[in-house]
N, C-alpha and C. Protein backbone atom coordinates (compact mmCIF):
# COMPACT_ATOMS: atom_id res chain seq x y z
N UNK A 1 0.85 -1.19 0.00
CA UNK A 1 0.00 0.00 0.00
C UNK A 1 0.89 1.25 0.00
N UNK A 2 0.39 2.10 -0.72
CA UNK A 2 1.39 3.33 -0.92
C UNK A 2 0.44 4.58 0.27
N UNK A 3 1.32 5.62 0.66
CA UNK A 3 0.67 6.52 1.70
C UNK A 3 1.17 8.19 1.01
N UNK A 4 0.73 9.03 1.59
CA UNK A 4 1.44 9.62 0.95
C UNK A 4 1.13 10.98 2.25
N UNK A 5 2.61 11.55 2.70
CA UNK A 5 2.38 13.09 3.39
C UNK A 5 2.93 13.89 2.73
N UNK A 6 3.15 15.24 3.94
CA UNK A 6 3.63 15.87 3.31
C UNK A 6 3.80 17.13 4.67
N UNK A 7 4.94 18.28 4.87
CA UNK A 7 4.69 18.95 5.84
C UNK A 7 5.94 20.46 5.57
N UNK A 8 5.27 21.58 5.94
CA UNK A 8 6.23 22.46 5.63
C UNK A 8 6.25 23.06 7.07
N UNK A 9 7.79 23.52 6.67
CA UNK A 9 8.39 24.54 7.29
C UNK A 9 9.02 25.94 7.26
N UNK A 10 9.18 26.46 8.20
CA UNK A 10 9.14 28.22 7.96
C UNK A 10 10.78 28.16 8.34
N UNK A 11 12.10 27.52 7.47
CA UNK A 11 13.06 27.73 8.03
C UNK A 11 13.42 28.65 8.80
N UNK A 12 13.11 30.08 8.43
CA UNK A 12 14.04 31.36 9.13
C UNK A 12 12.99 31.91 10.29
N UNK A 13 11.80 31.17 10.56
CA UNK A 13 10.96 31.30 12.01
C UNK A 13 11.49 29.67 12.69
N UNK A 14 11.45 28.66 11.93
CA UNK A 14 11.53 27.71 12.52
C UNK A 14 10.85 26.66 13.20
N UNK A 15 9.31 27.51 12.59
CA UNK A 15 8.22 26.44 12.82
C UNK A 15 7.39 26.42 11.83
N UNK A 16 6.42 25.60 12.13
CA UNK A 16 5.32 24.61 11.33
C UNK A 16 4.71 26.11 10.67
N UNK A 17 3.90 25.44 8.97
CA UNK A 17 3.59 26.58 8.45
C UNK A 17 2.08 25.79 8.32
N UNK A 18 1.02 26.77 8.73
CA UNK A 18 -0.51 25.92 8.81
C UNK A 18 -0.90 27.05 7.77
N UNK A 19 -2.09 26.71 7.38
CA UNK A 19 -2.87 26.96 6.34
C UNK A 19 -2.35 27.31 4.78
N UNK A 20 -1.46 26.42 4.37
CA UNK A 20 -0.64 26.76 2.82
C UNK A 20 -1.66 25.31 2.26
N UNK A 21 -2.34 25.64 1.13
CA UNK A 21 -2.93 24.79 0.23
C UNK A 21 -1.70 24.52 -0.57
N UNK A 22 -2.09 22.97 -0.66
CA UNK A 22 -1.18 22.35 -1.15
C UNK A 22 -2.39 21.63 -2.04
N UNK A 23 -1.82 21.57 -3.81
CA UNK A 23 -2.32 20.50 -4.62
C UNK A 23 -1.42 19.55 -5.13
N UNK A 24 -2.28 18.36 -5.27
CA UNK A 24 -1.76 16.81 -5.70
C UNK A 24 -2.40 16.59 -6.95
N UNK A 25 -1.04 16.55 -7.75
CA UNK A 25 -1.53 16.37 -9.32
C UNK A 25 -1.31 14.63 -8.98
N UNK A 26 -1.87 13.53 -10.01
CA UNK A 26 -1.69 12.36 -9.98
C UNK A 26 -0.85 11.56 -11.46
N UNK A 27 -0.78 11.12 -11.37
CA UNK A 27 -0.39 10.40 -13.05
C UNK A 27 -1.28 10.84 -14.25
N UNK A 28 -2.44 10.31 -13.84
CA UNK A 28 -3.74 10.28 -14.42
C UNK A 28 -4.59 11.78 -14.86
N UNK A 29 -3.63 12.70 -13.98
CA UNK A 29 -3.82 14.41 -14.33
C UNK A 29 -4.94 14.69 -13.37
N UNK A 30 -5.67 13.77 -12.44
CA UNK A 30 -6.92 14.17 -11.33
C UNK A 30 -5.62 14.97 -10.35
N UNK A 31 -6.60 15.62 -9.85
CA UNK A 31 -6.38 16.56 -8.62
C UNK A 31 -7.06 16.89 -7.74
N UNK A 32 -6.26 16.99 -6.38
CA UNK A 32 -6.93 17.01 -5.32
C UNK A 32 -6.23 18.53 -4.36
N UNK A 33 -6.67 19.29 -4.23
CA UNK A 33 -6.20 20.51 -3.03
C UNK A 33 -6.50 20.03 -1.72
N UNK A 34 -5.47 20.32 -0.58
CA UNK A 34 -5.81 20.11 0.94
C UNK A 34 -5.11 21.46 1.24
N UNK A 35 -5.15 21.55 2.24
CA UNK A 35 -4.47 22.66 3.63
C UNK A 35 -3.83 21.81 5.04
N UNK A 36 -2.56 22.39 4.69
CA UNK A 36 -1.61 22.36 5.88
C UNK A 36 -2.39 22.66 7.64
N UNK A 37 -2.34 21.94 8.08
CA UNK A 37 -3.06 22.07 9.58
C UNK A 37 -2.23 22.24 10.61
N UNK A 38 -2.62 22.74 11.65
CA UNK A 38 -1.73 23.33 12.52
C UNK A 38 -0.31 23.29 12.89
N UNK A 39 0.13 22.30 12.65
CA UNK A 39 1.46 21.54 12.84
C UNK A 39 1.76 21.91 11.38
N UNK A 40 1.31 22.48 10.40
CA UNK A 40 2.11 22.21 8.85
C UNK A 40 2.19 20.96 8.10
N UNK A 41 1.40 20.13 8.39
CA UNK A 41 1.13 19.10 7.52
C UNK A 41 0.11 18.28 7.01
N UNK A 42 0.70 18.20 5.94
CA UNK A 42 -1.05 17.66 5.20
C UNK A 42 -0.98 15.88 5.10
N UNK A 43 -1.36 15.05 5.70
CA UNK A 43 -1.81 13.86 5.09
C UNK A 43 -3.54 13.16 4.67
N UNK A 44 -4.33 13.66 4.52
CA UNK A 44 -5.71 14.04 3.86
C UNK A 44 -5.31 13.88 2.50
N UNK A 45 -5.84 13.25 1.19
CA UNK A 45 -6.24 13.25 0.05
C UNK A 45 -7.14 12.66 -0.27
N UNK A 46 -8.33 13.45 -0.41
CA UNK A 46 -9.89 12.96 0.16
C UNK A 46 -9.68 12.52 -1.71
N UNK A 47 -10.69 11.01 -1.91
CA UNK A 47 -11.01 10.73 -2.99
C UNK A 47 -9.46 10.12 -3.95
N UNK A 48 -8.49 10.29 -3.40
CA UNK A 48 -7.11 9.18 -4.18
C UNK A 48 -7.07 8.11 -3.77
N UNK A 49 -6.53 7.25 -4.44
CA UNK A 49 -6.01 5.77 -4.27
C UNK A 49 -4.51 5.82 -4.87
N UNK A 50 -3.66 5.96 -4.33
CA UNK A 50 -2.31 6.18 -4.83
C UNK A 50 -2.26 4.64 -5.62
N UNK A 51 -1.26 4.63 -6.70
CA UNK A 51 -0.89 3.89 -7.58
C UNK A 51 0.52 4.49 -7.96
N UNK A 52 1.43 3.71 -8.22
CA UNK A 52 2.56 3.76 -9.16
C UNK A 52 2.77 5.05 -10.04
N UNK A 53 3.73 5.79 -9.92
CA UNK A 53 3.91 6.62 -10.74
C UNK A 53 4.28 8.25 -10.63
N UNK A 54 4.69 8.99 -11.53
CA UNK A 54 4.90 10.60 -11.46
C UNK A 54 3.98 11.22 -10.64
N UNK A 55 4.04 11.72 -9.39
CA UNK A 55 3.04 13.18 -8.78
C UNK A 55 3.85 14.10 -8.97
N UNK A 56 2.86 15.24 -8.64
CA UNK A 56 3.54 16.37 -8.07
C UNK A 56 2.91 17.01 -7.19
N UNK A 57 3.05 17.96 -6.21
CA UNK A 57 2.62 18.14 -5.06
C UNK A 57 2.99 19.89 -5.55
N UNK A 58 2.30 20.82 -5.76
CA UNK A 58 2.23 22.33 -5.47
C UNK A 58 1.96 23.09 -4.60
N UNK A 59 2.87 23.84 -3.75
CA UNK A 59 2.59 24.24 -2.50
C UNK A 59 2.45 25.89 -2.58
N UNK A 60 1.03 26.38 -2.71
CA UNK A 60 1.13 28.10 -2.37
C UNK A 60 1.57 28.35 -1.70
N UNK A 61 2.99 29.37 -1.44
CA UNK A 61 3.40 30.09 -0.53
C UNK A 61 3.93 31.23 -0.26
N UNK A 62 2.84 31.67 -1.56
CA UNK A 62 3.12 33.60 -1.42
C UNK A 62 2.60 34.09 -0.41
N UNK A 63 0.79 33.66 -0.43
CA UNK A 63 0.34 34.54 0.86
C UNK A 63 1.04 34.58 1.83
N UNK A 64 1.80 33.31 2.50
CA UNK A 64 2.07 32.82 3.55
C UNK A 64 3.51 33.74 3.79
N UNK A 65 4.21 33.56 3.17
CA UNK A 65 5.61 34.53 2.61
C UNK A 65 5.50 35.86 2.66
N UNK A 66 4.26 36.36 1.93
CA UNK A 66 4.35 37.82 2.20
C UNK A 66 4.02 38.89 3.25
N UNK A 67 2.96 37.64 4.23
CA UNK A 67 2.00 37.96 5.20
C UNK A 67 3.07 37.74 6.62
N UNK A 68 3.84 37.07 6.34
CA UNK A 68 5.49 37.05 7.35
C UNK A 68 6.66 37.91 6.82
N UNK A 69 7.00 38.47 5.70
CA UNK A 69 8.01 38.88 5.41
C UNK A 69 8.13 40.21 4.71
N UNK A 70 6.68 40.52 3.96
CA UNK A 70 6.82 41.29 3.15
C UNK A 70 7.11 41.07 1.71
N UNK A 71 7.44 40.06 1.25
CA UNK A 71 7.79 39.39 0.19
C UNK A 71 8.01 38.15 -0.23
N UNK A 72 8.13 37.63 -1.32
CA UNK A 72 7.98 35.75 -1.53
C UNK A 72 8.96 36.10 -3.30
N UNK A 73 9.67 35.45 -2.99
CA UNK A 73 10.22 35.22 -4.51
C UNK A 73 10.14 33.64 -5.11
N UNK A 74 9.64 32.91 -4.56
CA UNK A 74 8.14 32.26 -5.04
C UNK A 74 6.47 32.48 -4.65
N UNK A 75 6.23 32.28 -5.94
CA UNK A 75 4.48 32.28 -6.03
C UNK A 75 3.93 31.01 -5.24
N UNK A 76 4.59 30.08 -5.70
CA UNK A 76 4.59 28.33 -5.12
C UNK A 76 5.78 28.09 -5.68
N UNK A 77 5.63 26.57 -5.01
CA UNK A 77 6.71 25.62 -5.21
C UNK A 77 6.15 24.29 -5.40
N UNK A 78 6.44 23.74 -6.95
CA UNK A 78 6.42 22.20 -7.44
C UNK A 78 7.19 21.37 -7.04
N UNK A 79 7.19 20.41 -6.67
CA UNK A 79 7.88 19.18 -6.54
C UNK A 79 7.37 17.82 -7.12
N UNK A 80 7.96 17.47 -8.10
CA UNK A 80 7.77 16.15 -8.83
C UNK A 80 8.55 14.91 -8.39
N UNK A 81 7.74 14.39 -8.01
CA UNK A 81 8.77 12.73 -7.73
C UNK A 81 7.46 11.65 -7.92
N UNK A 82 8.20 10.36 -7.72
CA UNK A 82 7.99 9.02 -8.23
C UNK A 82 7.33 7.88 -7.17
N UNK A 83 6.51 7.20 -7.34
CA UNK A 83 5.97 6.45 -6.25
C UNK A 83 5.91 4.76 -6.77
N UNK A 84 6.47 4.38 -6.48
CA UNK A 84 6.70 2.52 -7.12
C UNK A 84 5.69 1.96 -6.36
N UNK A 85 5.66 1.20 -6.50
CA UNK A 85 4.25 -0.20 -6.23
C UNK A 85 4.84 -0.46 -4.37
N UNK A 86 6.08 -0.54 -4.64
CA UNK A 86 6.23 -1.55 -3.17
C UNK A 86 6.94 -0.37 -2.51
N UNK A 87 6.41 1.18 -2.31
CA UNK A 87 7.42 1.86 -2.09
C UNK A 87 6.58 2.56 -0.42
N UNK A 88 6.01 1.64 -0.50
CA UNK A 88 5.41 2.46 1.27
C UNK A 88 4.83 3.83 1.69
N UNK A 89 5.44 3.97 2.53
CA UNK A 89 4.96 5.60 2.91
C UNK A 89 5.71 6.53 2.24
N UNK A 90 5.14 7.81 1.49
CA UNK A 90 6.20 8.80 0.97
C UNK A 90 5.75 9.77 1.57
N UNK A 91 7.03 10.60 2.23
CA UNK A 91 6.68 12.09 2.93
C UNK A 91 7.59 12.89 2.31
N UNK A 92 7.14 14.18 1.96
CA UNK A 92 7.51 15.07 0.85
C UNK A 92 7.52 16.29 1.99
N UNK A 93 8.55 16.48 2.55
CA UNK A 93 8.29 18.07 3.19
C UNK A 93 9.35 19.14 2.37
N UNK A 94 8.54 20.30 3.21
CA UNK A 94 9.22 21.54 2.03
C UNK A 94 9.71 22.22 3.18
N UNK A 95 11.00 22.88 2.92
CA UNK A 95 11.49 24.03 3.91
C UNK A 95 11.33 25.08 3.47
N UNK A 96 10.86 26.21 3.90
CA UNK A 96 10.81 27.34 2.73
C UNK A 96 11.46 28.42 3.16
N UNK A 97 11.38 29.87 3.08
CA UNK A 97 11.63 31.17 3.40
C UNK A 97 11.93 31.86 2.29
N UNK A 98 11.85 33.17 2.13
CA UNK A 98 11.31 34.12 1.49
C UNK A 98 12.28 34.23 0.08
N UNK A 99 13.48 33.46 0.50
CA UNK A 99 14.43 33.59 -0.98
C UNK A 99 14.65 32.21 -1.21
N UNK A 100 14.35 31.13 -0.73
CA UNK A 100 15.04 29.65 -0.44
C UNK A 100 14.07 28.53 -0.12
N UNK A 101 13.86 27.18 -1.10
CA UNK A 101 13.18 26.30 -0.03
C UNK A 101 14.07 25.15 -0.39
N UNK A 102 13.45 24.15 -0.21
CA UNK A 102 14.56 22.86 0.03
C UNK A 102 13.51 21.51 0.07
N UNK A 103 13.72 20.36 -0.15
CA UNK A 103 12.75 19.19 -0.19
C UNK A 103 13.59 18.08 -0.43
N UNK A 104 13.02 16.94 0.61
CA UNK A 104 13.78 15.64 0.32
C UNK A 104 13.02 14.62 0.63
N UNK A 105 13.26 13.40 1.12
CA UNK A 105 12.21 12.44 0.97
C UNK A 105 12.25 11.86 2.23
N UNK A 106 11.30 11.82 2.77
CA UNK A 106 11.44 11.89 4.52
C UNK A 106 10.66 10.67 4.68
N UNK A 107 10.37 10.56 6.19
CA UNK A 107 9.55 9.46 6.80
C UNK A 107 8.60 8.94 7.59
């Protein structure tokens, strides 16, 4: 069974970032939008059945950026990666701040 999270962070505050809509593109091109919850992370994808293959995960984080900083030199941030059949849980978190984010494959 494949799972799938996901959770951001406010590197240069250093905590959890809640309410950034995040969308989940699928293979298949369906999509699903959630929101980051208090802690900054989304695992909710009401209506998927993960399967094998290319996502991508788009995270708005201008409001969130500008409404802390004054500015965002991203609008969002894409991240594309790969999900295999026997590949378990995938957690996708994002580090962000106002010039910089960062993403790797967590657990």
């Amino acid at each position: 069974m494949i799972s799938l999270s996901s959770h951001v962070l406010d590197t240069t505050s250093g905590t959890p970032v809640a309410g950034i809509p995040v969308t989940l593109t699928c293979p298949d091109g369906s999509q699903v939008t959630a929101t980051t919850n208090s802690d900054g992370r989304c695992k909710e994808w009401p209506g998927i059945t993960f399967a094998e293959g290319t996502y991508q995960v788009r995270f708005a984080c201008k409001d969130y950026l500008i409404g802390q900083y004054g500015q965002s030199f991203y609008p969002f941030v894409d991240i594309h990666f790969e999900m295999t059949e026997d590949g378990g849980h995938y957690h996708v978190p994002l580090l962000i701040s106002p010039f910089g984010f960062s993403s790797y494959r967590g657990s």
